[in-house]
C-alpha atoms as a PDB file:
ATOM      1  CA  UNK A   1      35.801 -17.606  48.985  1.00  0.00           C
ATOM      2  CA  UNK A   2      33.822 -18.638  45.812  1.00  0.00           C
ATOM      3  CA  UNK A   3      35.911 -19.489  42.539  1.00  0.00           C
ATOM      4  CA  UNK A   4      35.438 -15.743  41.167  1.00  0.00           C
ATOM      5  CA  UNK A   5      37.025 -14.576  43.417  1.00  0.00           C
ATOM      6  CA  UNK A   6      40.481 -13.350  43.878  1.00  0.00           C
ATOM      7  CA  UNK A   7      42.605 -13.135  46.804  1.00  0.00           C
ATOM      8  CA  UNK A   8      44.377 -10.146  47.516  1.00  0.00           C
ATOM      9  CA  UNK A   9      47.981 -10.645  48.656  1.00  0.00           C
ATOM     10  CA  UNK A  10      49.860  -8.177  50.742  1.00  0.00           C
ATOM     11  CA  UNK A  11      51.914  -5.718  48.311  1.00  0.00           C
ATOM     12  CA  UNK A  12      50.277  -6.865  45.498  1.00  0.00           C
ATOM     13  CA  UNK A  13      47.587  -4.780  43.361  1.00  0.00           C
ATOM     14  CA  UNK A  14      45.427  -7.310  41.733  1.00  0.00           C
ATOM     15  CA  UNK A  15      43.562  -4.195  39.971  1.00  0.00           C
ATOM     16  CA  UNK A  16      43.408  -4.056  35.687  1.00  0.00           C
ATOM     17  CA  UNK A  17      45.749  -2.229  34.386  1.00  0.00           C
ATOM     18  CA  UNK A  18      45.247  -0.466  30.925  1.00  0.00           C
ATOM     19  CA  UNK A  19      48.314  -1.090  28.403  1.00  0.00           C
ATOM     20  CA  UNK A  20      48.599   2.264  26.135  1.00  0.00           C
ATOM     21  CA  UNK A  21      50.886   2.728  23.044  1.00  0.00           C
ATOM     22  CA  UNK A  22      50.924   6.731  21.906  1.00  0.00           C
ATOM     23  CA  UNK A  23      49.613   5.421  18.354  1.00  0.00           C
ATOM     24  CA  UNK A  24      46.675   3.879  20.507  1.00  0.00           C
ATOM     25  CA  UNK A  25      46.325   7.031  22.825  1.00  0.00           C
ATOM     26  CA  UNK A  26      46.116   9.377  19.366  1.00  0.00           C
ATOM     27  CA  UNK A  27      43.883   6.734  17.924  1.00  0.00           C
ATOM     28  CA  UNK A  28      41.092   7.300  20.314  1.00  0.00           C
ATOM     29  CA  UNK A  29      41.561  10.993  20.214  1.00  0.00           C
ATOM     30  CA  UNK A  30      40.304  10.775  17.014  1.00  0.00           C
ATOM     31  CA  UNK A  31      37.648   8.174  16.987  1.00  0.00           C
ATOM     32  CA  UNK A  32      36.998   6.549  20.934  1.00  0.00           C
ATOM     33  CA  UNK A  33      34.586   4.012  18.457  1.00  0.00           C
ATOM     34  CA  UNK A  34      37.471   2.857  16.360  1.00  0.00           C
ATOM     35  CA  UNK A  35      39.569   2.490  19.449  1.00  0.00           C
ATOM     36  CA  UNK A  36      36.777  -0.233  20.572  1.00  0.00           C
ATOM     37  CA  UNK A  37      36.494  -1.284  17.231  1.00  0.00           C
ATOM     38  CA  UNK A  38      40.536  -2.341  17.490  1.00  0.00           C
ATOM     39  CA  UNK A  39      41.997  -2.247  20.892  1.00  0.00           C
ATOM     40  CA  UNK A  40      38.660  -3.665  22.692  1.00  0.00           C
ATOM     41  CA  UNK A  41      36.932  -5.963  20.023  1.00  0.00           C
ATOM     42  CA  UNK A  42      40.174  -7.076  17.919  1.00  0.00           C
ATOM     43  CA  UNK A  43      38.561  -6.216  14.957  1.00  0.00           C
ATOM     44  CA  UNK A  44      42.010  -6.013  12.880  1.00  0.00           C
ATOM     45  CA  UNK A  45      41.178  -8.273  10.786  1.00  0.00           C
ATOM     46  CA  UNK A  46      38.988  -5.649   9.139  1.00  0.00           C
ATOM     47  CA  UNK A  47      42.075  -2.897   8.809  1.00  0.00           C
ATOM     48  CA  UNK A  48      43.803  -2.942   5.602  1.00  0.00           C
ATOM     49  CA  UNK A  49      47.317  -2.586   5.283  1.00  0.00           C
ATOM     50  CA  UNK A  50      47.942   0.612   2.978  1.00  0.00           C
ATOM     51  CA  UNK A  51      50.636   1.453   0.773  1.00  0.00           C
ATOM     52  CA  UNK A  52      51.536   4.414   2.922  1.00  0.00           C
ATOM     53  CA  UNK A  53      51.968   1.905   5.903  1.00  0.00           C
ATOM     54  CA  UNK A  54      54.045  -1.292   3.549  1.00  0.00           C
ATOM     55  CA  UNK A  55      56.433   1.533   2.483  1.00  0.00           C
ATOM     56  CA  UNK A  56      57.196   3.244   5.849  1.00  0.00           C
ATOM     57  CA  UNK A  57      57.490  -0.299   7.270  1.00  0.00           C
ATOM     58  CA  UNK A  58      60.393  -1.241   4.748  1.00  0.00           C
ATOM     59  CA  UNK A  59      62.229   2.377   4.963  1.00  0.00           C
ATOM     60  CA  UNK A  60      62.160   1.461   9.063  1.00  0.00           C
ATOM     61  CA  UNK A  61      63.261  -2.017   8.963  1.00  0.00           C
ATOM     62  CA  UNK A  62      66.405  -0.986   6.250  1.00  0.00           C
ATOM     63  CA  UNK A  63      67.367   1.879   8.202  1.00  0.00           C
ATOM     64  CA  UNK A  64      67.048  -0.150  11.755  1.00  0.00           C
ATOM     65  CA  UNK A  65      69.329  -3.266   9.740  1.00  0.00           C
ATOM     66  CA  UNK A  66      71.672  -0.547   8.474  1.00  0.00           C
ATOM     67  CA  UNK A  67      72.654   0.924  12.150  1.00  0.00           C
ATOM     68  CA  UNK A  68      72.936  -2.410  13.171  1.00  0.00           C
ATOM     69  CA  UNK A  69      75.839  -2.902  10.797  1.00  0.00           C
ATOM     70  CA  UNK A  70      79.797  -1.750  12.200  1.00  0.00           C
ATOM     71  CA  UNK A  71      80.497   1.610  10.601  1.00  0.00           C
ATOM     72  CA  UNK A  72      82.932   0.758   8.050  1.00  0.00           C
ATOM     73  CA  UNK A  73      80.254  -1.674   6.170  1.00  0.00           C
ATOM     74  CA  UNK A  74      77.570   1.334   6.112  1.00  0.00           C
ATOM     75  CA  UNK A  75      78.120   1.810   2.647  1.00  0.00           C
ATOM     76  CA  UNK A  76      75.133   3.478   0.150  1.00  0.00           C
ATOM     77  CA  UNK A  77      74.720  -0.081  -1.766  1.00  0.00           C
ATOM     78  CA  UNK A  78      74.266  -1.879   1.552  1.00  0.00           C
ATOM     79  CA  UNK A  79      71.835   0.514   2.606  1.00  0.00           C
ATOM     80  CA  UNK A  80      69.602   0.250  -0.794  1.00  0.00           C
ATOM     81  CA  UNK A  81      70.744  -3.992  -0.491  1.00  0.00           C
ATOM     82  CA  UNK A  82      68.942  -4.051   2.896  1.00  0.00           C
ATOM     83  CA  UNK A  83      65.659  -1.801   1.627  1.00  0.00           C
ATOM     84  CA  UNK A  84      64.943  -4.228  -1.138  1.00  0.00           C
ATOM     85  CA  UNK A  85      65.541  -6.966   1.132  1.00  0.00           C
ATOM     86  CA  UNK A  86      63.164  -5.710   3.674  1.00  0.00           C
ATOM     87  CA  UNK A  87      60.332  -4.329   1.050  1.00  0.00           C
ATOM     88  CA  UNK A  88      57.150  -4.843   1.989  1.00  0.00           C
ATOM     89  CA  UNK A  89      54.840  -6.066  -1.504  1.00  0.00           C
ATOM     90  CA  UNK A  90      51.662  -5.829  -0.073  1.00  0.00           C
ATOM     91  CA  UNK A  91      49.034  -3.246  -0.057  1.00  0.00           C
ATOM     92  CA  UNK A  92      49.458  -1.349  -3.118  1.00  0.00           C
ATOM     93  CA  UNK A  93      47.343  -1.278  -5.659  1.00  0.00           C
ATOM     94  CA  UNK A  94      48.526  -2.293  -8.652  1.00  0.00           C
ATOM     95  CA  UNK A  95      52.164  -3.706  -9.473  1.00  0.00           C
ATOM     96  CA  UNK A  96      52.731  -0.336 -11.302  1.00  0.00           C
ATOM     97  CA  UNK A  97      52.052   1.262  -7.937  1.00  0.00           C
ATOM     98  CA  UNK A  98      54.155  -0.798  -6.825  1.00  0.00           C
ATOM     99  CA  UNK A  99      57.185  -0.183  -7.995  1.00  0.00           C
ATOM    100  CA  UNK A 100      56.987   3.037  -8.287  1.00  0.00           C
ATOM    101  CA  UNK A 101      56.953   3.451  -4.877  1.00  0.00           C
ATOM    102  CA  UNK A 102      59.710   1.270  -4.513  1.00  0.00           C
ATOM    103  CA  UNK A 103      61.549   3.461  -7.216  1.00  0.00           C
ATOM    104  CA  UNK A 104      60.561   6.495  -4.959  1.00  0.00           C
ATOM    105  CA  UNK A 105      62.049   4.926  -1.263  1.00  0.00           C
ATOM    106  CA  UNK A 106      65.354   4.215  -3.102  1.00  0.00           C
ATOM    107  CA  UNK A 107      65.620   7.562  -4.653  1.00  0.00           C
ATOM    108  CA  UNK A 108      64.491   8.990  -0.783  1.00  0.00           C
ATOM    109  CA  UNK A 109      67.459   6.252   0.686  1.00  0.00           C
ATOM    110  CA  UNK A 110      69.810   7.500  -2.013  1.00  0.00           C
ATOM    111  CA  UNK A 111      69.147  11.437  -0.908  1.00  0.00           C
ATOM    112  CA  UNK A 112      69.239  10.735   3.392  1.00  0.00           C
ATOM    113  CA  UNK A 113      72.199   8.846   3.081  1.00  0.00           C
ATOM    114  CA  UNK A 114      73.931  12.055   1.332  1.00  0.00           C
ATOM    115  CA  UNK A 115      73.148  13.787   4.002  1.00  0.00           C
ATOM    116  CA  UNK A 116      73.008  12.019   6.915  1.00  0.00           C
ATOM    117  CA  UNK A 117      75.893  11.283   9.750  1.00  0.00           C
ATOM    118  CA  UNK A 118      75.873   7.444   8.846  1.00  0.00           C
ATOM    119  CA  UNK A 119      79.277   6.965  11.194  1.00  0.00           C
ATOM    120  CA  UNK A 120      76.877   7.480  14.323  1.00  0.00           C
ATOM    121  CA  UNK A 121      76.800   4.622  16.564  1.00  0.00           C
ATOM    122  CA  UNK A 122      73.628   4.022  18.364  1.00  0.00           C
ATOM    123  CA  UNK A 123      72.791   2.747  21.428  1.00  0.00           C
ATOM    124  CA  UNK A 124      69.942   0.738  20.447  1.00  0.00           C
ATOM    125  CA  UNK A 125      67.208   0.106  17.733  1.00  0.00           C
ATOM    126  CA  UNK A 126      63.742  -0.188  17.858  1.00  0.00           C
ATOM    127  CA  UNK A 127      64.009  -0.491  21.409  1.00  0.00           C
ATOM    128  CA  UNK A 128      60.965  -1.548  23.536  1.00  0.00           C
ATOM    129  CA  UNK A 129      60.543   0.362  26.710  1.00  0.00           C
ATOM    130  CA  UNK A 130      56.783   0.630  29.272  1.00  0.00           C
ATOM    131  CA  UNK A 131      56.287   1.823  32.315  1.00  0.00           C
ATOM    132  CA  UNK A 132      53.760   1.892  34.864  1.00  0.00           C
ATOM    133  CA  UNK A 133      51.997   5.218  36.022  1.00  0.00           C
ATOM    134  CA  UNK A 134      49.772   4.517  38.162  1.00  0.00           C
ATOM    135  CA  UNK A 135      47.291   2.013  36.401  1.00  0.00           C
ATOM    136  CA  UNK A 136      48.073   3.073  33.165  1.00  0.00           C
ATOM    137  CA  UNK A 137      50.775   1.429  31.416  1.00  0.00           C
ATOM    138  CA  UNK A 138      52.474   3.242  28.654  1.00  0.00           C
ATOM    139  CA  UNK A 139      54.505   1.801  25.716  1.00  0.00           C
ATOM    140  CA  UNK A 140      56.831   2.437  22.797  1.00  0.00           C
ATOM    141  CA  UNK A 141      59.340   1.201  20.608  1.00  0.00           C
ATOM    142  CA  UNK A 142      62.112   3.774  19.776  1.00  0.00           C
ATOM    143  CA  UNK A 143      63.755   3.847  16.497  1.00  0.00           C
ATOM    144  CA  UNK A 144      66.715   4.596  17.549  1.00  0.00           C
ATOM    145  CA  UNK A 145      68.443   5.906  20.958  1.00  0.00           C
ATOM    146  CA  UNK A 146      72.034   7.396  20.686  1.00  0.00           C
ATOM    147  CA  UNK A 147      74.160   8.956  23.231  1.00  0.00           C
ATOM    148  CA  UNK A 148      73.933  12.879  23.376  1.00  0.00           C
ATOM    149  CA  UNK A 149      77.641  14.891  24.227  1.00  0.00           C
ATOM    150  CA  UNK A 150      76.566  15.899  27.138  1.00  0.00           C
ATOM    151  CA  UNK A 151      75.589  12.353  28.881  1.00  0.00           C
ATOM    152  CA  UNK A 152      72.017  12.169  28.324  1.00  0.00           C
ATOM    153  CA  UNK A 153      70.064  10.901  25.206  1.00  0.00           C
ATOM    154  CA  UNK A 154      69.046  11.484  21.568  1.00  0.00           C
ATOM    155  CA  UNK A 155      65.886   9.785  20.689  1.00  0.00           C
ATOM    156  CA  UNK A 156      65.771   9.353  16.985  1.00  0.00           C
ATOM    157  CA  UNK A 157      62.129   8.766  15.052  1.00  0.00           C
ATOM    158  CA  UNK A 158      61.655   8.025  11.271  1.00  0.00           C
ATOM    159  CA  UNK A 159      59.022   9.276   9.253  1.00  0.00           C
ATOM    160  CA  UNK A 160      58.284   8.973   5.015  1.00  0.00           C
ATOM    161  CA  UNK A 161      55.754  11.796   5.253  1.00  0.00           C
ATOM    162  CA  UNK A 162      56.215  13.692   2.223  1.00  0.00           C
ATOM    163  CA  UNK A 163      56.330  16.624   4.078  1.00  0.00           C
ATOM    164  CA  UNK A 164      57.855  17.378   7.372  1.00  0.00           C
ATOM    165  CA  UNK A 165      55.714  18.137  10.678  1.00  0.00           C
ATOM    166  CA  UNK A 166      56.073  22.373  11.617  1.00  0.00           C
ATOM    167  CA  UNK A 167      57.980  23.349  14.479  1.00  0.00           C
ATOM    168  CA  UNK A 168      55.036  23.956  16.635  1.00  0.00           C
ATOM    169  CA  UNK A 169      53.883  20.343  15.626  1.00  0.00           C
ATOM    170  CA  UNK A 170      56.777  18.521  16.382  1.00  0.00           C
ATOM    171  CA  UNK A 171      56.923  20.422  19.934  1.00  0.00           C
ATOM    172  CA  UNK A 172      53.511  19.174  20.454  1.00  0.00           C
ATOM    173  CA  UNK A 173      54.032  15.732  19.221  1.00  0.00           C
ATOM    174  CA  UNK A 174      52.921  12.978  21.888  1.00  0.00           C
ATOM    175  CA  UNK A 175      54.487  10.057  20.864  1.00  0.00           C
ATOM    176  CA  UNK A 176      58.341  11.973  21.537  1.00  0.00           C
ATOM    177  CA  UNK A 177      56.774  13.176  25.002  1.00  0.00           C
ATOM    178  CA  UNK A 178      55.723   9.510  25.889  1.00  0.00           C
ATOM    179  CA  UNK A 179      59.429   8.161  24.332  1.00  0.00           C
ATOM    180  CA  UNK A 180      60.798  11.058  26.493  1.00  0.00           C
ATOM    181  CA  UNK A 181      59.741  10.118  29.922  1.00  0.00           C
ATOM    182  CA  UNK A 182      59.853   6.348  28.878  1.00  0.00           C
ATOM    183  CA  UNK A 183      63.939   6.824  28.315  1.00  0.00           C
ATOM    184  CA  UNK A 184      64.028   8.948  31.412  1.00  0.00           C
ATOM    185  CA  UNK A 185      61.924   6.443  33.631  1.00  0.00           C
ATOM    186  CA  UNK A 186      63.520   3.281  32.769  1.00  0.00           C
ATOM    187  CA  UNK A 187      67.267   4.516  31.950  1.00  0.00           C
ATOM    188  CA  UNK A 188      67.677   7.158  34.100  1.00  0.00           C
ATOM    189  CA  UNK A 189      69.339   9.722  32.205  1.00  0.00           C
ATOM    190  CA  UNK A 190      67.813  12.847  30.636  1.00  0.00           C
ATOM    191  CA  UNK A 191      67.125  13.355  27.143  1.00  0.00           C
ATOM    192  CA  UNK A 192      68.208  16.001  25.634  1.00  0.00           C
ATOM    193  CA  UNK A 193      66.820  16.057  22.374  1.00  0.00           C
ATOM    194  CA  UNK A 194      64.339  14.138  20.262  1.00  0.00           C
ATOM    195  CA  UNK A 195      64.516  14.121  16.303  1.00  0.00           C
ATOM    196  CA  UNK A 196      62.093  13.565  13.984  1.00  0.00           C
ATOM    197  CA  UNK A 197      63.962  12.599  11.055  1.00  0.00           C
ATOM    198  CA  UNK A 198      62.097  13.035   7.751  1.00  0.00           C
ATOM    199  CA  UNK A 199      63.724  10.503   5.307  1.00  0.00           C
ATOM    200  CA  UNK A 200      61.816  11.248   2.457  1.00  0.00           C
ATOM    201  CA  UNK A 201      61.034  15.095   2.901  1.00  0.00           C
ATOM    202  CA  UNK A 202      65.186  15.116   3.833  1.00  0.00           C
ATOM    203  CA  UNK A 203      64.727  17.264   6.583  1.00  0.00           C
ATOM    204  CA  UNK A 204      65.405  16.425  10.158  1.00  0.00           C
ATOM    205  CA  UNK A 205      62.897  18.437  13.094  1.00  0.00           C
ATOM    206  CA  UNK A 206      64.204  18.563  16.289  1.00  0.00           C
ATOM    207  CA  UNK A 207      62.453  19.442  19.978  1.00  0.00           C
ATOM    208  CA  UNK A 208      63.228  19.313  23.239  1.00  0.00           C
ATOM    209  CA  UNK A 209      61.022  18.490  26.667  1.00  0.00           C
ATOM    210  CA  UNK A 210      63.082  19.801  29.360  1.00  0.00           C
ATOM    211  CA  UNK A 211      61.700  19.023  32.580  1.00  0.00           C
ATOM    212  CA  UNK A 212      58.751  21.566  33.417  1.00  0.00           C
ATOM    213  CA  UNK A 213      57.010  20.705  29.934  1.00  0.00           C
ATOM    214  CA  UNK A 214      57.557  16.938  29.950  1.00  0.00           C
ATOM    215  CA  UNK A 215      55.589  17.109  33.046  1.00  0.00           C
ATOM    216  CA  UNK A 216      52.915  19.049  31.825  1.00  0.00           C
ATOM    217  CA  UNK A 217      53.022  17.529  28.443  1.00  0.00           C
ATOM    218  CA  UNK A 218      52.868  14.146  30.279  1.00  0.00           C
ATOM    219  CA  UNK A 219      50.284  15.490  32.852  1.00  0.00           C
ATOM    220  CA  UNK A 220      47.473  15.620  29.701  1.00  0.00           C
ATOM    221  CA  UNK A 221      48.672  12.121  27.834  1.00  0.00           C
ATOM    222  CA  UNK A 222      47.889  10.414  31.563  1.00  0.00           C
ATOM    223  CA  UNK A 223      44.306  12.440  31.799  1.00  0.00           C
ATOM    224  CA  UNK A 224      43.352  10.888  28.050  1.00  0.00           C
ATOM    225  CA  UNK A 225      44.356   7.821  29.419  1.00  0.00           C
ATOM    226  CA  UNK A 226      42.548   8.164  32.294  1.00  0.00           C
ATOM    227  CA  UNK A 227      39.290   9.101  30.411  1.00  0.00           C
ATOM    228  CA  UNK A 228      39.896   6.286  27.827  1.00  0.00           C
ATOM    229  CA  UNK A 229      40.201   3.794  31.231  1.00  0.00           C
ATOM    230  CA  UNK A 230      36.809   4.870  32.454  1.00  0.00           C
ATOM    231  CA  UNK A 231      34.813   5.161  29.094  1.00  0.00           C
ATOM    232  CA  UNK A 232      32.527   2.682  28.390  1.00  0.00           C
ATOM    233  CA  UNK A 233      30.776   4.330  25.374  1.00  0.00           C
ATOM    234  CA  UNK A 234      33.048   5.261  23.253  1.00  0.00           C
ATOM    235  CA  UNK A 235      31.351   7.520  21.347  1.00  0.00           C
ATOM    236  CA  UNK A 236      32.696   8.076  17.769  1.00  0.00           C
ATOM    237  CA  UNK A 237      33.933  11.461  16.774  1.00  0.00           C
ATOM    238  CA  UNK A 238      33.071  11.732  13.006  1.00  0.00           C
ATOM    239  CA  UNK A 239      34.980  14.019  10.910  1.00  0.00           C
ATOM    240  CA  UNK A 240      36.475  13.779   7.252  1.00  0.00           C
ATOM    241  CA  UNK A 241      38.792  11.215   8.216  1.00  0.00           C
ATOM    242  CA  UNK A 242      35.565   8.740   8.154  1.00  0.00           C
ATOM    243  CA  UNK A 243      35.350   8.359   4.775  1.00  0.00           C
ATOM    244  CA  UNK A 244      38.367   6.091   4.909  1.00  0.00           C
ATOM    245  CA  UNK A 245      37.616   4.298   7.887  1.00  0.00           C
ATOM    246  CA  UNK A 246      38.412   0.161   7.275  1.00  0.00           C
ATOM    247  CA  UNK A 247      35.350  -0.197  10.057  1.00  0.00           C
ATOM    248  CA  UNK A 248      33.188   2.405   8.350  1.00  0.00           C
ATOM    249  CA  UNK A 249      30.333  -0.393   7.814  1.00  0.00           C
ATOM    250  CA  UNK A 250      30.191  -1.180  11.351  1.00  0.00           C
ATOM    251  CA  UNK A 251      29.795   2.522  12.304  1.00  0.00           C
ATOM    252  CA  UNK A 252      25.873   4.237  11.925  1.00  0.00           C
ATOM    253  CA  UNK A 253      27.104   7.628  12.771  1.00  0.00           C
ATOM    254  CA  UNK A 254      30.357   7.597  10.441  1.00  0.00           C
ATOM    255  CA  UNK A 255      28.362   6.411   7.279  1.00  0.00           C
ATOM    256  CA  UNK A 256      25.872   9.312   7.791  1.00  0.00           C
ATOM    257  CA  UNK A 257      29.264  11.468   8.093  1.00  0.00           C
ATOM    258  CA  UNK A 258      30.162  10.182   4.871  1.00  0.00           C
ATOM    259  CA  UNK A 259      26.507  10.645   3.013  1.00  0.00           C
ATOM    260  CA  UNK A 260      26.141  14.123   4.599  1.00  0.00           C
ATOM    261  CA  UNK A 261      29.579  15.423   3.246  1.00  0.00           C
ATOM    262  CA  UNK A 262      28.884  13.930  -0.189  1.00  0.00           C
ATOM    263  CA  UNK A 263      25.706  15.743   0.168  1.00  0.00           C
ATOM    264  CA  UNK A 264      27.325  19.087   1.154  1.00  0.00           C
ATOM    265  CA  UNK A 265      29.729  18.570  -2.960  1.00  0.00           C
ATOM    266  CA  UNK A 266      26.395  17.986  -4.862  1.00  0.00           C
END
């Protein structure tokens, strides 16, 4: 057997597995190219953090620190204590930017916890979970996992969009169908419903997958992966969305995107 080679043991399989996140997965829906450019290459040196991403990253890690606390320290000043605490400087623009968006997640902080059930006590946050399917490994971290009334489990994800996601959107969304089989999978107990909880917008959207459509929902995130396994092109999809593209110098096809839309406004 030469040195390149690998033995095969019995009841192992020595074959490559692909490791898949849903923010991946939707990432090469949109652009298989800028997949490569990140997941294959490791080209994220070249991907700016944004404002949009600093300030849902300090909302996350505040709420995450404040469910951590017992219940009778979850008090409003703790709350905005542990957001300025966790705030996240870079990325803006300017330092007027700056703090006005810092001004804006406190007001947002200030509104949720009005409203919110902050006596809830969760089972976990930001929990990791994967799970193999096949050769396709799926990942994600939860924000937060409670118990539901009825035995099984409420998953829990934050978003600062400015505006909540429809109905029809939410029921669609494939990051809660990937956290949904994940829980299910590796805890064993259904869950029964899966919130997408709109701090800023101060609306909360809730779905369900009960078991027929988590298997068809889950049915077309393992035939992406599948495809996204066997490509070895990668072919970019351009769109509108290329105009903002960190990688858009590396990309032929998304630069002529971008000078035949400008074209299109003249």
């Amino acid at each position: 057997m030469s040195s390149s080679e690998q033995q095969v043991l019995p009841g192992v399989d020595a074959t490559r597995v692909t490791f898949l996140s849903p923010s991946a997965l939707e990432r090469y829906r949109r652009c298989p190219r800028l997949y490569r450019f990140l997941h294959v290459d490791g080209l994220w040196r070249m991907s700016r953090i944004g404002a949009g991403q600093s300030f849902g990253t300090s909302v996350h890690a505040a709420l995450r620190e404040f469910f951590r606390l017992p219940v009778a320290n979850r008090s409003l000043e703790r709350l905005l204590e542990l957001f300025r605490r966790s705030w996240v400087r870079e990325g803006y623009g300017s330092k007027e930017e700056r703090a006005r968006e810092r001004a804006r997640g406190m007001d947002a902080l200030r509104s949720w916890y009005a409203q919110a059930d902050t006596k809830v006590k969760p089972l976990a946050t930001e929990v990791g979970l994967q799970a193999g399917y096949g050769d396709i490994v799926l990942k994600g971290r939860i924000d937060r996992l409670d118990a539901a009334p009825d035995g099984g489990f409420v998953v829990v994800d934050y978003k600062t969009a400015k505006r909540p996601a429809s109905q029809a959107s939410a029921d669609e969304d494939v990051a809660l169908t990937v956290y949904a089989s994940l829980v299910e999978r590796k805890l064993a107990r259904p869950v029964t419903e899966l919130v997408l909880d709109y701090v800023v917008a101060g609306r909360q959207v809730v779905t369900r997958r009960p078991p027929e459509v988590l298997a068809e929902r889950m049915a077309g995130v393992l035939s992406d992966a599948a495809a996204l396994r066997a490509d070895t092109e990668f072919t970019p999809r351009t769109g509108p969305w290329c105009k903002g593209c960190d990688l858009l110098s590396l990309c032929p096809e998304g630069q002529a995107e971008v000078t035949a839309a400008a074209a299109r406004l003249d």
